[in-house]
Protein backbone atom coordinates (compact mmCIF):
# COMPACT_ATOMS: atom_id res chain seq x y z
CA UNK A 1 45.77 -13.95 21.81
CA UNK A 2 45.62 -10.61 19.95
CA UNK A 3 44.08 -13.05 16.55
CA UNK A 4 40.69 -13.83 18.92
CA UNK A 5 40.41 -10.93 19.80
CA UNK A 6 40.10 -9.46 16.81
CA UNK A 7 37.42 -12.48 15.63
CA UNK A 8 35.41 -11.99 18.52
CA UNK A 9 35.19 -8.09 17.28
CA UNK A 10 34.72 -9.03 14.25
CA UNK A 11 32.09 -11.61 14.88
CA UNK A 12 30.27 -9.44 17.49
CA UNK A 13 30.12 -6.75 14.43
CA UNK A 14 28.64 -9.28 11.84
CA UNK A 15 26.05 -10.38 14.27
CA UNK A 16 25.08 -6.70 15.10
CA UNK A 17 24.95 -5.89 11.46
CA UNK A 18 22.53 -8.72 10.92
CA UNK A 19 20.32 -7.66 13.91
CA UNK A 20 19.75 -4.58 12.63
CA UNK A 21 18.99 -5.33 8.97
CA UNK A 22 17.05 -8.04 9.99
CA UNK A 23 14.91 -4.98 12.41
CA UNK A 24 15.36 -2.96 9.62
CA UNK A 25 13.48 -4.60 7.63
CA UNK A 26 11.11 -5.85 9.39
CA UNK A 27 10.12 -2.42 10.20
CA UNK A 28 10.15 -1.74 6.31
CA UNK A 29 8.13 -4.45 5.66
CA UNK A 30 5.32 -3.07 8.29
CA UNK A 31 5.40 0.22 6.94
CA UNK A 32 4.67 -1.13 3.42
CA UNK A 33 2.32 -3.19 4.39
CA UNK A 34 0.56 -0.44 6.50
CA UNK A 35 0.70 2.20 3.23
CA UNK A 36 -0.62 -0.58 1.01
CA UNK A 37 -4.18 -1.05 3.35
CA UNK A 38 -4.39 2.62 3.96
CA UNK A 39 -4.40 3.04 0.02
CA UNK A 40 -6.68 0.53 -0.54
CA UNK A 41 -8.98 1.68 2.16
CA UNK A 42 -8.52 5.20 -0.16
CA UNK A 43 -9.00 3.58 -3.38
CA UNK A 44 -12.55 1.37 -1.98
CA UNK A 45 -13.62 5.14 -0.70
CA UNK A 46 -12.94 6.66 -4.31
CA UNK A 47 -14.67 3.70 -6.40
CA UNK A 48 -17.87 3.68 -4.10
CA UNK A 49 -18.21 7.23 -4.38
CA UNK A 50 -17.49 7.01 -8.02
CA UNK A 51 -19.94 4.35 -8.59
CA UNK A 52 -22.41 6.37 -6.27
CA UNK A 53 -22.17 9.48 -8.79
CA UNK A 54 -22.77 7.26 -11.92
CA UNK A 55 -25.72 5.86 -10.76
CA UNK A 56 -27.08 8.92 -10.00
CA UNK A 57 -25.91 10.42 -14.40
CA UNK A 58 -28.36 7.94 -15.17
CA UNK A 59 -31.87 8.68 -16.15
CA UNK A 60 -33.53 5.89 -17.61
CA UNK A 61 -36.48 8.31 -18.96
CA UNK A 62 -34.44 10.36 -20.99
CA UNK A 63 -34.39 9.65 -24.77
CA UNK A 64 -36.95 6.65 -24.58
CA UNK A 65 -39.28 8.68 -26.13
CA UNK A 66 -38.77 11.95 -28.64
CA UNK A 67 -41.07 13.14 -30.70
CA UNK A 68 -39.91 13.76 -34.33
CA UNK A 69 -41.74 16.14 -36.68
CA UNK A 70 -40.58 16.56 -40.49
């Protein structure tokens, strides 16, 4: 009798190690995936602004024509 008892703890103890790993990461998995839109939310943010900026560098007018005098 003493023998099932000790399976059923030992059982109950596999099956509550699984449980939580299994919540663990699940919960891992969410947080990842959460991190991963937040930085590319970031990283859309940075290359608009980026792209924003360049445009305005340019100036089409400059150096089209010089004058050159030897």
């Amino acid at each position: 009798m003493q023998e099932v008892a000790d399976m059923d703890i030992s059982a109950l103890n596999n099956t509550a190690l699984y449980a939580l790993n299994t919540a663990t990461t699940k919960t891992g998995e969410a947080l990842g995936v959460a991190m991963l839109s937040n930085q590319l939310d970031v990283s859309e943010a940075l290359s608009d602004s980026m792209i924003k900026a360049m445009e305005l560098s340019v100036n089409p007018s400059v150096g089209s024509n010089f004058d050159v005098s030897v």
